[in-house]
PDB file of N, CA and C in Angstrom:
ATOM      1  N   UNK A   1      12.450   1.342   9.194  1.00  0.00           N
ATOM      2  CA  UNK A   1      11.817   1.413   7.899  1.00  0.00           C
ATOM      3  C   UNK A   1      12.171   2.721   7.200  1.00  0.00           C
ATOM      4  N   UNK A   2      12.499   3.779   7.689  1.00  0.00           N
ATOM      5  CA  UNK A   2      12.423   5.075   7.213  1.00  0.00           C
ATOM      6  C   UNK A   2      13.930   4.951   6.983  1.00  0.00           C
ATOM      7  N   UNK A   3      14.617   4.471   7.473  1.00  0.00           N
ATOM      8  CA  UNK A   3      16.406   4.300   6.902  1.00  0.00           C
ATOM      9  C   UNK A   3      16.288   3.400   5.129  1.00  0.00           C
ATOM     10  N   UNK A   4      15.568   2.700   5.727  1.00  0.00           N
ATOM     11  CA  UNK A   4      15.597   1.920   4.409  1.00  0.00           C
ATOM     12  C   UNK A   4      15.149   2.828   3.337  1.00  0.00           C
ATOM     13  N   UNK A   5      14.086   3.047   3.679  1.00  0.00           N
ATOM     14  CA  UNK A   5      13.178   3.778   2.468  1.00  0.00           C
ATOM     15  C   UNK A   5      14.555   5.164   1.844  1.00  0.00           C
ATOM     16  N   UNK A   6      15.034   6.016   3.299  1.00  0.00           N
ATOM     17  CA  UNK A   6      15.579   7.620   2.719  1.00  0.00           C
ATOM     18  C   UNK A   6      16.835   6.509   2.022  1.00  0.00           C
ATOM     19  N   UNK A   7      17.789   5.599   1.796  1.00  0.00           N
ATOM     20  CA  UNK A   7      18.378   4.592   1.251  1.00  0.00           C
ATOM     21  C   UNK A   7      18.379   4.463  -0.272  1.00  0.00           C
ATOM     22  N   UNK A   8      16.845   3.729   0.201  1.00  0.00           N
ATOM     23  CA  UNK A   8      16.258   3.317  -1.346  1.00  0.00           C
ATOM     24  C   UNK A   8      16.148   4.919  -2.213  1.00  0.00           C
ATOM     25  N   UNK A   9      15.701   5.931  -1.790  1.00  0.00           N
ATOM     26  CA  UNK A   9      15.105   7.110  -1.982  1.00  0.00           C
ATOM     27  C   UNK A   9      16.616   7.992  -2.729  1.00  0.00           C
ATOM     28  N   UNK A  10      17.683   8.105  -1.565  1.00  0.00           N
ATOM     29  CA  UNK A  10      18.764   8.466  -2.200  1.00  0.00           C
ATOM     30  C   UNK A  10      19.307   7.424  -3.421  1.00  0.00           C
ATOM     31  N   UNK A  11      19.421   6.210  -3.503  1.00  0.00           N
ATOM     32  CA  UNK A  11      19.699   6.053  -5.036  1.00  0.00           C
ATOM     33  C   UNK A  11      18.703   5.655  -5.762  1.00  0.00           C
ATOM     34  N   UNK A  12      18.001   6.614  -5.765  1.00  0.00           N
ATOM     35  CA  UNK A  12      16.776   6.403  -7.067  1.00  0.00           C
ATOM     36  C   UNK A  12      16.445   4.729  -7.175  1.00  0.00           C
ATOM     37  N   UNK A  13      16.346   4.143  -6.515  1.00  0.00           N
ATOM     38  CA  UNK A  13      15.697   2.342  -6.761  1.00  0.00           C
ATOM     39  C   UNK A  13      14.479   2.972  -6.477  1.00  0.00           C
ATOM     40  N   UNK A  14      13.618   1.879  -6.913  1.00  0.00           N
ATOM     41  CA  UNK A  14      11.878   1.634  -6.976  1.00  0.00           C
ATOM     42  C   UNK A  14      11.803   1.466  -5.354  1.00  0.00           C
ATOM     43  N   UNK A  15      10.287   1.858  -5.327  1.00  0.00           N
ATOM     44  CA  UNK A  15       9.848   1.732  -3.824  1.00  0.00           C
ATOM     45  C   UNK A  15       8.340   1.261  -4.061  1.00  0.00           C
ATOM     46  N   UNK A  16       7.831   0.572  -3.534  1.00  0.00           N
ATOM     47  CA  UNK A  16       6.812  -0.061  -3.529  1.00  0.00           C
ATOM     48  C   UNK A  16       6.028  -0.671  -2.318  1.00  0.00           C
ATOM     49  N   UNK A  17       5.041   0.502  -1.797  1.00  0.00           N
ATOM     50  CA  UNK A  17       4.708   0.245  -0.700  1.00  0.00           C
ATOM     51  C   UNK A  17       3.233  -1.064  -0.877  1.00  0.00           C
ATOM     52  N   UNK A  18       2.826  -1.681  -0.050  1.00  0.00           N
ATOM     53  CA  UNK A  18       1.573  -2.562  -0.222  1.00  0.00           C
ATOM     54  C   UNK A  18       0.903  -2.507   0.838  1.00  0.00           C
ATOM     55  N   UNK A  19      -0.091  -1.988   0.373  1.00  0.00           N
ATOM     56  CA  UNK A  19      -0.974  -2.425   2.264  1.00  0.00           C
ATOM     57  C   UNK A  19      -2.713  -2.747   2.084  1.00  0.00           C
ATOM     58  N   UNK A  20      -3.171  -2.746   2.973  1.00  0.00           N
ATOM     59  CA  UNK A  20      -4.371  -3.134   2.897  1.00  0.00           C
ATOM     60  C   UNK A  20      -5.492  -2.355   2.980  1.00  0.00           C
ATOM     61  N   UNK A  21      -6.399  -2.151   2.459  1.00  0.00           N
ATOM     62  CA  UNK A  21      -7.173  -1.586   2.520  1.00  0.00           C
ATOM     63  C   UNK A  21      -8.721  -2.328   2.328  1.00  0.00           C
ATOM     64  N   UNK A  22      -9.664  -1.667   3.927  1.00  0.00           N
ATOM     65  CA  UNK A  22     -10.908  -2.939   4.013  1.00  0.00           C
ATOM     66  C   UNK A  22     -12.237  -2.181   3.405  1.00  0.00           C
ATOM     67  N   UNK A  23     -13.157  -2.131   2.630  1.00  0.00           N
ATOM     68  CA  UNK A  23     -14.833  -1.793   2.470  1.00  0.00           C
ATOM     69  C   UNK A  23     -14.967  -1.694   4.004  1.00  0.00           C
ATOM     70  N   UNK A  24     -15.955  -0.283   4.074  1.00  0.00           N
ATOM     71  CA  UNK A  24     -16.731  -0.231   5.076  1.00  0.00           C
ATOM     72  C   UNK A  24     -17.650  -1.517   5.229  1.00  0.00           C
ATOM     73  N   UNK A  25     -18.751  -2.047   4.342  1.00  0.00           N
ATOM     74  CA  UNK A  25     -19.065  -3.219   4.408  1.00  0.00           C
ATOM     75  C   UNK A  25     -18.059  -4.416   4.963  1.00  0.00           C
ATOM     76  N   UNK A  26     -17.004  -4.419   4.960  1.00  0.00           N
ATOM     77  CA  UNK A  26     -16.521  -5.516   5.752  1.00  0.00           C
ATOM     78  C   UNK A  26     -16.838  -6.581   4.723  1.00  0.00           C
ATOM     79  N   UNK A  27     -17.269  -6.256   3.170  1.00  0.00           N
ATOM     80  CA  UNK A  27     -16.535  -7.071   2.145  1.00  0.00           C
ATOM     81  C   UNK A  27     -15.787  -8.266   1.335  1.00  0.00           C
ATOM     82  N   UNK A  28     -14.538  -7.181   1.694  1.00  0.00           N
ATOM     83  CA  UNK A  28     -12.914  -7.485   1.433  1.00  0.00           C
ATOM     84  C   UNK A  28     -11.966  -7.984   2.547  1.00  0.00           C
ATOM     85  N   UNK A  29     -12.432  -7.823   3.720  1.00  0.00           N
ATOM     86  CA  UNK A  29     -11.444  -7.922   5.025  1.00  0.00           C
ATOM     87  C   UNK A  29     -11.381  -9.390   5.364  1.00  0.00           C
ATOM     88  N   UNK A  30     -10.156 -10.150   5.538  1.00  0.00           N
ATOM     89  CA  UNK A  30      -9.596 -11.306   6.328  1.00  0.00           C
ATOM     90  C   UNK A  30     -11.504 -12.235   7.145  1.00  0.00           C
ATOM     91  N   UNK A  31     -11.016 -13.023   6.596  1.00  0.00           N
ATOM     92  CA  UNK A  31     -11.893 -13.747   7.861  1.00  0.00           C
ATOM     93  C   UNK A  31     -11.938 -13.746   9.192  1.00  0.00           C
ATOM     94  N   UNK A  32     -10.774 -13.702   9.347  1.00  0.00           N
ATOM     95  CA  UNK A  32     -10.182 -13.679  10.981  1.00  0.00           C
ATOM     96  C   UNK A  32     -10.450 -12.045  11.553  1.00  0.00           C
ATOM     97  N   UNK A  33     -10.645 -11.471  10.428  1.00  0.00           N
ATOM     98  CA  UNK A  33     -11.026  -9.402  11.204  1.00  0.00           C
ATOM     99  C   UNK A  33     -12.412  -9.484  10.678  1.00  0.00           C
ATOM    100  N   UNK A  34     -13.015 -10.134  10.081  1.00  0.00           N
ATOM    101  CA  UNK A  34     -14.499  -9.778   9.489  1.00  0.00           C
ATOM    102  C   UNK A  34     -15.160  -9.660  10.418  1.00  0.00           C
ATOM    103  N   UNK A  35     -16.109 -10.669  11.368  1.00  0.00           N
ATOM    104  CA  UNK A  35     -16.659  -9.720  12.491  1.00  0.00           C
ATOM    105  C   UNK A  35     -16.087  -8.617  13.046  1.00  0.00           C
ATOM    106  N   UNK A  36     -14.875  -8.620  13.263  1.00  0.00           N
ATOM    107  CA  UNK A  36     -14.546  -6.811  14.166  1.00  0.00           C
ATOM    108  C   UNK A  36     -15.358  -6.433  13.157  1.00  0.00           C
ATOM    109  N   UNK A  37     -14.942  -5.730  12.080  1.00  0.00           N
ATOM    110  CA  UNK A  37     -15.297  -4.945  11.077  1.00  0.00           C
ATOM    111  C   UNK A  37     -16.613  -5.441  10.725  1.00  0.00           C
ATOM    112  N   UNK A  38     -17.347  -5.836  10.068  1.00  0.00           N
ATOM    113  CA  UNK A  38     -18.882  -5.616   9.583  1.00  0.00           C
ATOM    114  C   UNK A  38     -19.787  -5.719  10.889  1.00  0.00           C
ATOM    115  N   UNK A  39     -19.304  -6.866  11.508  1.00  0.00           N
ATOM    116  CA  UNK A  39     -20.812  -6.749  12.560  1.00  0.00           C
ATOM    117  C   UNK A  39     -20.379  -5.373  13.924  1.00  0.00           C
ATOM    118  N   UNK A  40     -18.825  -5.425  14.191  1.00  0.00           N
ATOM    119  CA  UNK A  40     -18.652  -4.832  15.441  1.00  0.00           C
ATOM    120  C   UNK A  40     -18.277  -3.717  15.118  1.00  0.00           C
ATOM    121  N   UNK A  41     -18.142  -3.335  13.658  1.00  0.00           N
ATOM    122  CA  UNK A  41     -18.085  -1.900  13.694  1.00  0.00           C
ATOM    123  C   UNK A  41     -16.742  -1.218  13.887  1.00  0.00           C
ATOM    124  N   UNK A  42     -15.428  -2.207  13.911  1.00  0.00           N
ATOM    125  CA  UNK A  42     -14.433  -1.691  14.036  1.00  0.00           C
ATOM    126  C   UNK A  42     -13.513  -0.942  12.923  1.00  0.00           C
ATOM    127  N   UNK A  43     -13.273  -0.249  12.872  1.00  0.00           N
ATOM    128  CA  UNK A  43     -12.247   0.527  11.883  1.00  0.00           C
ATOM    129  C   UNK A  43     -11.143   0.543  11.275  1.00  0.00           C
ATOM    130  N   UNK A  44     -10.808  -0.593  10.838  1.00  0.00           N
ATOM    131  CA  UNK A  44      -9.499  -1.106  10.215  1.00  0.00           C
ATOM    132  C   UNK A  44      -9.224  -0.961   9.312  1.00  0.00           C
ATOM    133  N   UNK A  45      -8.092   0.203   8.752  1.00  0.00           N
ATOM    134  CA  UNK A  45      -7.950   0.649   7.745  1.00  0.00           C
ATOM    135  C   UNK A  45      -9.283   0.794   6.745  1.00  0.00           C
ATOM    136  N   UNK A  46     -10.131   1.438   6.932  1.00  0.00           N
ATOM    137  CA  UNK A  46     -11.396   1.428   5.921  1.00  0.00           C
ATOM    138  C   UNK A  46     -10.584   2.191   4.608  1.00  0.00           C
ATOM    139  N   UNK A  47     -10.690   2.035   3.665  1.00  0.00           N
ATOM    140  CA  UNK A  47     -10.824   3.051   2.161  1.00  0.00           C
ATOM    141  C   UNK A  47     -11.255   4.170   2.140  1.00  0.00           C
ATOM    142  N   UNK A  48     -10.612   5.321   2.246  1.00  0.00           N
ATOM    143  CA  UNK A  48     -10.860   6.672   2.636  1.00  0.00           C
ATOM    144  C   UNK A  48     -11.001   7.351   3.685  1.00  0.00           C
ATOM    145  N   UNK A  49     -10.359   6.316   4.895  1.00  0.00           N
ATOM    146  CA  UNK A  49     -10.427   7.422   5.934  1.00  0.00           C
ATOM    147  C   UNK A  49      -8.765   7.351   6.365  1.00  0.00           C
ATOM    148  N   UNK A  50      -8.320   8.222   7.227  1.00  0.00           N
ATOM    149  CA  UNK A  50      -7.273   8.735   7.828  1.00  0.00           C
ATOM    150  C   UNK A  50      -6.185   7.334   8.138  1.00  0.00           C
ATOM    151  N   UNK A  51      -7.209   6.124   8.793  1.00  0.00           N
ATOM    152  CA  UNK A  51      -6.634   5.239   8.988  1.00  0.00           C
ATOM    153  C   UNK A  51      -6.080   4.672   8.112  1.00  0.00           C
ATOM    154  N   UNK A  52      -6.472   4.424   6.962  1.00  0.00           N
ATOM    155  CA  UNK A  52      -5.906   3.991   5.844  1.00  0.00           C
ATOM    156  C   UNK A  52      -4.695   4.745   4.841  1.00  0.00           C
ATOM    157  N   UNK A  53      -4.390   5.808   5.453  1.00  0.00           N
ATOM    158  CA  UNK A  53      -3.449   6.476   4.604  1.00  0.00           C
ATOM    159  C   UNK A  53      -1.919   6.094   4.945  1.00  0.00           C
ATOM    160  N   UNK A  54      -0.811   6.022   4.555  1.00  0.00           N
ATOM    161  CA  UNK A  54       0.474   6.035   5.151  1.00  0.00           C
ATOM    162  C   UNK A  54       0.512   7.139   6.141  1.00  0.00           C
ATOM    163  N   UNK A  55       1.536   6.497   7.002  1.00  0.00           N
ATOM    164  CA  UNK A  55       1.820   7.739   8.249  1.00  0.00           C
ATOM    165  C   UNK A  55       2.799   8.485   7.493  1.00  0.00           C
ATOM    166  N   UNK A  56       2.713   9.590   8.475  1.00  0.00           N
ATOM    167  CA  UNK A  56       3.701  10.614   7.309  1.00  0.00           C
ATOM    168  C   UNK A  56       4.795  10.414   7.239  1.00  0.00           C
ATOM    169  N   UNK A  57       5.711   9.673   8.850  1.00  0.00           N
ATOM    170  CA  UNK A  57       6.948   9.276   8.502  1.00  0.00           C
ATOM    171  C   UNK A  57       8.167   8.419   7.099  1.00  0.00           C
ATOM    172  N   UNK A  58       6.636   7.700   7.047  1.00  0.00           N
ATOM    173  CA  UNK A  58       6.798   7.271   5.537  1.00  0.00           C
ATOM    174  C   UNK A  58       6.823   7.429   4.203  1.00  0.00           C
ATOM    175  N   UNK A  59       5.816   8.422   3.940  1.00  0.00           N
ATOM    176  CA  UNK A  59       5.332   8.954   2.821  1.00  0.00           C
ATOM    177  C   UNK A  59       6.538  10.179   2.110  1.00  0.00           C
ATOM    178  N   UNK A  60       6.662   9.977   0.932  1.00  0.00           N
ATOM    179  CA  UNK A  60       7.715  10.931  -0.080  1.00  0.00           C
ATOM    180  C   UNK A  60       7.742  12.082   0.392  1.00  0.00           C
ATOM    181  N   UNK A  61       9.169  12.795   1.365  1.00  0.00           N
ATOM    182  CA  UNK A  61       9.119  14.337   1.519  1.00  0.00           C
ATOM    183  C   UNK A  61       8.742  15.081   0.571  1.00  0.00           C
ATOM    184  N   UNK A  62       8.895  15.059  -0.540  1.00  0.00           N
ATOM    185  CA  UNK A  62       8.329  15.762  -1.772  1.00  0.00           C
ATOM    186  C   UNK A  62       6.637  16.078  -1.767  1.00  0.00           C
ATOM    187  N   UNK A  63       6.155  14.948  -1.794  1.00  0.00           N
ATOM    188  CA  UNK A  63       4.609  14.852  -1.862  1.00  0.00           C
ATOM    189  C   UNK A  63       3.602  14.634  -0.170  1.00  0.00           C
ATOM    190  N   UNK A  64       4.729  14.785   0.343  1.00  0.00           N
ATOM    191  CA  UNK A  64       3.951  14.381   2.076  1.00  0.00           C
ATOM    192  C   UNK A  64       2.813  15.111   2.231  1.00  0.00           C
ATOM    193  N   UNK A  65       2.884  16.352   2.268  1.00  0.00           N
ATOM    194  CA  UNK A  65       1.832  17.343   2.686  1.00  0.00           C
ATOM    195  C   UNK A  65       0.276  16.876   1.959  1.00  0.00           C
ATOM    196  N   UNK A  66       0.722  16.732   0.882  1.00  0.00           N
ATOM    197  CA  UNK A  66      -0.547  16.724  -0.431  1.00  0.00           C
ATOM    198  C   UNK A  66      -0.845  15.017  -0.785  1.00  0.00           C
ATOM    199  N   UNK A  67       0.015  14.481   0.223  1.00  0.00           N
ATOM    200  CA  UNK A  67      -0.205  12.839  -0.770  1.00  0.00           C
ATOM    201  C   UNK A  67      -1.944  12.494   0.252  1.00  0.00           C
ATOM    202  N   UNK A  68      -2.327  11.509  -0.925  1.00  0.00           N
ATOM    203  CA  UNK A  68      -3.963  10.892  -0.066  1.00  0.00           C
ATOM    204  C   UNK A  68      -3.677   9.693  -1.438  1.00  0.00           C
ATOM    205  N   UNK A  69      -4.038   8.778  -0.581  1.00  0.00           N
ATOM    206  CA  UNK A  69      -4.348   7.137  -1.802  1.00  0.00           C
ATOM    207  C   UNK A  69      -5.853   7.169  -2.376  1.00  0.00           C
ATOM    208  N   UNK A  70      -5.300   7.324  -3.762  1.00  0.00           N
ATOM    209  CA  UNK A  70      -6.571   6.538  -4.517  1.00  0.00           C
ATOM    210  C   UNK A  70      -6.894   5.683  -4.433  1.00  0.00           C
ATOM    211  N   UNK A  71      -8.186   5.444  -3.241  1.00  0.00           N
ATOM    212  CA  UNK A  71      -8.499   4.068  -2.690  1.00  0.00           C
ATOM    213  C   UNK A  71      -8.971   3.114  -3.692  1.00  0.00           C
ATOM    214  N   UNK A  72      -9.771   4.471  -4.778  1.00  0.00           N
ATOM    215  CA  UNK A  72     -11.125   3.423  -5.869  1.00  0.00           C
ATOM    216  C   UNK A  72      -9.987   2.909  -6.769  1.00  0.00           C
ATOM    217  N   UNK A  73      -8.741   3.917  -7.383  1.00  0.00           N
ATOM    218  CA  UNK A  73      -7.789   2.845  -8.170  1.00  0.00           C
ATOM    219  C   UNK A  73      -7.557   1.767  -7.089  1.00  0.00           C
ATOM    220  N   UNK A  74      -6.903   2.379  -6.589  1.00  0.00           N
ATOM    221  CA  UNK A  74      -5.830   0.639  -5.445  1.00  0.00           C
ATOM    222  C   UNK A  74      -6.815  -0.695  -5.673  1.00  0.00           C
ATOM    223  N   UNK A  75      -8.187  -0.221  -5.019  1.00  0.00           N
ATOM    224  CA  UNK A  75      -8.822  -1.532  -4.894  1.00  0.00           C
ATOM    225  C   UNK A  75      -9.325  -2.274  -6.238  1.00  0.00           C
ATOM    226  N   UNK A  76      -9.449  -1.073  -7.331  1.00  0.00           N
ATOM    227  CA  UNK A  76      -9.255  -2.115  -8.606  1.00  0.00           C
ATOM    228  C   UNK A  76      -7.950  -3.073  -8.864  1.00  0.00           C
ATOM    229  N   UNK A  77      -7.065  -2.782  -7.950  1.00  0.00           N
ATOM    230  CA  UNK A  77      -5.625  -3.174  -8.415  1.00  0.00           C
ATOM    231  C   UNK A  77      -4.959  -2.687  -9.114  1.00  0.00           C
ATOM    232  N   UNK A  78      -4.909  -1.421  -9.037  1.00  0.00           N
ATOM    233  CA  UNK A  78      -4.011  -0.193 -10.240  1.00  0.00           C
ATOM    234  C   UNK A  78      -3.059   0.440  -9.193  1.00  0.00           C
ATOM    235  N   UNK A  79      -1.419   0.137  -9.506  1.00  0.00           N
ATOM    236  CA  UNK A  79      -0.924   0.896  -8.582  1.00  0.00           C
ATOM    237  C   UNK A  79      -0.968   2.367  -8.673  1.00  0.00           C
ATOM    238  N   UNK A  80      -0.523   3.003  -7.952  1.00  0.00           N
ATOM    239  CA  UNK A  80      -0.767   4.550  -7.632  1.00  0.00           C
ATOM    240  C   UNK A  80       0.900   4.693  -7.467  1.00  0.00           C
ATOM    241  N   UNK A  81       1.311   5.936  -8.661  1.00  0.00           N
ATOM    242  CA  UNK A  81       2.505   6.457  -8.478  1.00  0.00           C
ATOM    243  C   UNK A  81       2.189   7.634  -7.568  1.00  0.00           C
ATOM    244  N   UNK A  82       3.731   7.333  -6.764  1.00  0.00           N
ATOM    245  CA  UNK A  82       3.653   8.748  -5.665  1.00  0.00           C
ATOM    246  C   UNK A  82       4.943   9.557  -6.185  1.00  0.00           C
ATOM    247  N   UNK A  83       5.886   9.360  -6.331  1.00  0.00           N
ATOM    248  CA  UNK A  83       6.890   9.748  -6.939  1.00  0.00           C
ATOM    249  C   UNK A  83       7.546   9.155  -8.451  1.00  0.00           C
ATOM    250  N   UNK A  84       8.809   9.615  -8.958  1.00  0.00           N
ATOM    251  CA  UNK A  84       9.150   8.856  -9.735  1.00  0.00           C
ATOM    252  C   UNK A  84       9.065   7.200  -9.962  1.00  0.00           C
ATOM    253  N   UNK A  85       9.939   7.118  -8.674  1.00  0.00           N
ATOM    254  CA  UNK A  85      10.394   5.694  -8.171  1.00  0.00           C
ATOM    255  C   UNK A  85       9.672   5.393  -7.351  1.00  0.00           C
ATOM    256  N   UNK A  86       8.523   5.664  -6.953  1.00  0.00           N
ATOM    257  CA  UNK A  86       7.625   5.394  -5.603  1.00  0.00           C
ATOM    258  C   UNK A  86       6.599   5.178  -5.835  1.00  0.00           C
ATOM    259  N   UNK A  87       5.523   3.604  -5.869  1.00  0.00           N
ATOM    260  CA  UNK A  87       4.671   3.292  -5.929  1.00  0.00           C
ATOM    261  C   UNK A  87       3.039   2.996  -4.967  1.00  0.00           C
ATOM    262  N   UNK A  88       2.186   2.882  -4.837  1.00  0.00           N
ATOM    263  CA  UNK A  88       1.929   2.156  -3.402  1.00  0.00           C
ATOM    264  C   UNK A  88       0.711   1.447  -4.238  1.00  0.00           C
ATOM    265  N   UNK A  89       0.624   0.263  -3.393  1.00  0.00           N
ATOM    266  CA  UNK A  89      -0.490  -0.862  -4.510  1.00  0.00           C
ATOM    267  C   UNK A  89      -1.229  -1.631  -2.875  1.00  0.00           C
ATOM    268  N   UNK A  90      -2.496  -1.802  -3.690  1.00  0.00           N
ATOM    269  CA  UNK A  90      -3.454  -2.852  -2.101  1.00  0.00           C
ATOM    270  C   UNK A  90      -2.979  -4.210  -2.776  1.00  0.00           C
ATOM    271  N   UNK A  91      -3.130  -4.842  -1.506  1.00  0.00           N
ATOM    272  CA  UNK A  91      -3.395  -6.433  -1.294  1.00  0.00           C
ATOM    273  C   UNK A  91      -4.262  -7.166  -0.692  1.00  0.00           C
ATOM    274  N   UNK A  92      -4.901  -8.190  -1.411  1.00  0.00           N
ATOM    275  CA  UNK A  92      -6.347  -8.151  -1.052  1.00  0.00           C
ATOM    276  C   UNK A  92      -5.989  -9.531   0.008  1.00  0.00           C
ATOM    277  N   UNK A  93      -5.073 -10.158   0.166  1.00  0.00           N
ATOM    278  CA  UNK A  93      -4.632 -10.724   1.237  1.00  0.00           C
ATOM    279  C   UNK A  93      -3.457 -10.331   1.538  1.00  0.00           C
ATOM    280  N   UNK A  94      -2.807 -11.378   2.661  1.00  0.00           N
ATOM    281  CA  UNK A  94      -1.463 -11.306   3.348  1.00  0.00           C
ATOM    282  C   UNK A  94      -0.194 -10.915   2.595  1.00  0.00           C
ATOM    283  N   UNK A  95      -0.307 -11.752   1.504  1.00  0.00           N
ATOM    284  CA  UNK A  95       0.849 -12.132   0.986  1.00  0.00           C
ATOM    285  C   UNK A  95       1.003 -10.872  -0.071  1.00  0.00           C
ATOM    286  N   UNK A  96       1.992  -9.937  -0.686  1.00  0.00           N
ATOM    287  CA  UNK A  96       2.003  -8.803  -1.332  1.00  0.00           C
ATOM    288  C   UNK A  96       2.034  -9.166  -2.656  1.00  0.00           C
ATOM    289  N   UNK A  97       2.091 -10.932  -3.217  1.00  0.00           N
ATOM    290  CA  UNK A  97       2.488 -11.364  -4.469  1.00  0.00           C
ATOM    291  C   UNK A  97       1.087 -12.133  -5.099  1.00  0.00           C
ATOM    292  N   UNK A  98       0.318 -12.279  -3.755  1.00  0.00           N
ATOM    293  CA  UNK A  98      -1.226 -12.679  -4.129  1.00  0.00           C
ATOM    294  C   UNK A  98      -2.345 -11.731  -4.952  1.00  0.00           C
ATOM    295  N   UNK A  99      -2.712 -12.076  -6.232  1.00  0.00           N
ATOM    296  CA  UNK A  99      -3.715 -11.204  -6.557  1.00  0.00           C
ATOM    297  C   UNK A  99      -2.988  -9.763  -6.676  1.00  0.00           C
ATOM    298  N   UNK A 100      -2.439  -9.737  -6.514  1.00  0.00           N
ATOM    299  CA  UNK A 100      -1.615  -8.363  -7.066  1.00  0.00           C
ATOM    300  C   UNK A 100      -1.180  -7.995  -8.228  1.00  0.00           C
ATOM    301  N   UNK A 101      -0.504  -6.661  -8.812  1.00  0.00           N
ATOM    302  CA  UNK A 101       0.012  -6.586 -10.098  1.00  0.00           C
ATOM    303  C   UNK A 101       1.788  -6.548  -9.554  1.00  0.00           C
ATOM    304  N   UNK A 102       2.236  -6.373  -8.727  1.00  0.00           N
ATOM    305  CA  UNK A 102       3.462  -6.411  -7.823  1.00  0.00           C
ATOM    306  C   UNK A 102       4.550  -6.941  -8.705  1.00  0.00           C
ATOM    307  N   UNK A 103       4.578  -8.656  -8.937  1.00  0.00           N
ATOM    308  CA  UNK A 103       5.353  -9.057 -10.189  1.00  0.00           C
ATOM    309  C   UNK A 103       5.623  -8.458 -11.302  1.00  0.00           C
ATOM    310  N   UNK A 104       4.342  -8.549 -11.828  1.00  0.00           N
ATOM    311  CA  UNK A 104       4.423  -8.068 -13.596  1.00  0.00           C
ATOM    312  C   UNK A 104       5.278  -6.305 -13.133  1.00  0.00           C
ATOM    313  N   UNK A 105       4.650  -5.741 -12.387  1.00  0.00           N
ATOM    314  CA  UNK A 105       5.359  -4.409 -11.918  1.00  0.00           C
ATOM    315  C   UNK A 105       6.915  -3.961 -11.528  1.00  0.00           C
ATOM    316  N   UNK A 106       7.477  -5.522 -10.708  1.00  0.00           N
ATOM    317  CA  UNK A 106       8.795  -4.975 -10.952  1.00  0.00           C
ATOM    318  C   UNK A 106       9.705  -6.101 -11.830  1.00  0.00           C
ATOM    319  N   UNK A 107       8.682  -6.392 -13.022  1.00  0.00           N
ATOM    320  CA  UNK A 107      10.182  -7.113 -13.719  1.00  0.00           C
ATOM    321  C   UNK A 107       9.832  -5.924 -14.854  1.00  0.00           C
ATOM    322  N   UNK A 108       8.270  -5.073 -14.760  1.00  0.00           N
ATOM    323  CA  UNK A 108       8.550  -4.142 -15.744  1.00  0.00           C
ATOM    324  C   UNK A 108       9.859  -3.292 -15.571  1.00  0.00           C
ATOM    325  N   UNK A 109      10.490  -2.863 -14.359  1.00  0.00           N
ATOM    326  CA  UNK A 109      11.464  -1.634 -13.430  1.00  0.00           C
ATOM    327  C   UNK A 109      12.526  -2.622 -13.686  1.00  0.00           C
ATOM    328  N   UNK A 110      12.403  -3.996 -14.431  1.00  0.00           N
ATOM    329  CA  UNK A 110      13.250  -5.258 -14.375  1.00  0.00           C
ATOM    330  C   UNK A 110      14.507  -5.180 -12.842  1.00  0.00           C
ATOM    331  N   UNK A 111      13.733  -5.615 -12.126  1.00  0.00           N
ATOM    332  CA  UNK A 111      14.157  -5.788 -10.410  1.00  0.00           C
ATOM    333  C   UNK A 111      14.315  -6.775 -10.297  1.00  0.00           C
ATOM    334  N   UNK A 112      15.519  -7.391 -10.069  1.00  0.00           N
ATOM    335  CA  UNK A 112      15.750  -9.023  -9.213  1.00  0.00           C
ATOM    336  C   UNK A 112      16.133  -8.985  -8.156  1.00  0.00           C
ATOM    337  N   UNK A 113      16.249  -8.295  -7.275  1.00  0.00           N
ATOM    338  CA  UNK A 113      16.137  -8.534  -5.607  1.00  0.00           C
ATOM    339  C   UNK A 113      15.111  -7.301  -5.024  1.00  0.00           C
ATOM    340  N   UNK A 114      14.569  -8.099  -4.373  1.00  0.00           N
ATOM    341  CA  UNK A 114      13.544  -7.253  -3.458  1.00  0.00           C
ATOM    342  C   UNK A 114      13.882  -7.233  -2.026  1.00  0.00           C
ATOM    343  N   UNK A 115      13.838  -6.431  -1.360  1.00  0.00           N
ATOM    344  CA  UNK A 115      13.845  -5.774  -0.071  1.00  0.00           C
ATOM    345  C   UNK A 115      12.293  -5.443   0.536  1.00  0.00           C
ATOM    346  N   UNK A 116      12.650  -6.634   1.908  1.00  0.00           N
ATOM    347  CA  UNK A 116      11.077  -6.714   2.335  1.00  0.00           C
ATOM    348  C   UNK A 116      11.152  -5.759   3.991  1.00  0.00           C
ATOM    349  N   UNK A 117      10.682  -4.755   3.938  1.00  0.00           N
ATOM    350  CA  UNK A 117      10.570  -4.779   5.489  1.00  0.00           C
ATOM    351  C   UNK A 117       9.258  -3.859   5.886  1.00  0.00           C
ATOM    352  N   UNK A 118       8.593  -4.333   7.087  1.00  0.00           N
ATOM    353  CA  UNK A 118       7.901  -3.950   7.740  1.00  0.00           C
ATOM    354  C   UNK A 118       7.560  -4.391   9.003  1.00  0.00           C
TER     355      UNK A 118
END
């Protein structure tokens, strides 16, 4: 992942990370993780804690030290610029094209091939 990304990174293309982020209430989270999380108390990516942040391997050398996700934007669905070309947006399910702004976002960067990896 980190080849891809320093890749994407050296020729200035868009980067657009997506991930998930759950309410301590247990909320927002999958059916299939909702008991862990609300009744059992498990910690899966909650919104504002450590777990939920990108690992650093990932995150923009530029902004690594200082980057933290605006959980309260993300979970409205507002992406969060990290760099020029570097975005990161929640998904409130699986799929990164569900309920997202993701589309409308890269035909704004007007992008016709996407590069999926994780």
């Amino acid at each position: 992942m980190r080849q891809v990304l320093d890749t994407f990174r050296s020729m200035h293309k868009p980067i657009v990370h997506v991930i998930r982020l759950y309410n301590p209430d247990g909320s927002n989270v999958d059916l299939c993780r909702r008991r862990a999380v609300a009744e059992l108390g498990k910690k899966l990516v909650i919104a504002g804690t450590k777990g939920a942040e990108l690992v650093e391997e990932l995150k923009p050398s530029s902004t690594s030290s200082k980057l933290n996700l605006v959980t309260e934007l993300l979970l409205q669905g507002e992406p969060q610029q990290l760099t020029a070309n570097e975005w990161i947006m929640y998904k409130p399910r699986w799929g990164a094209f569900y309920a997202t702004p993701l589309e409308n976002h890269l035909q704004k960067l007007d992008v016709n091939t996407v590069v999926i990896c994780g």
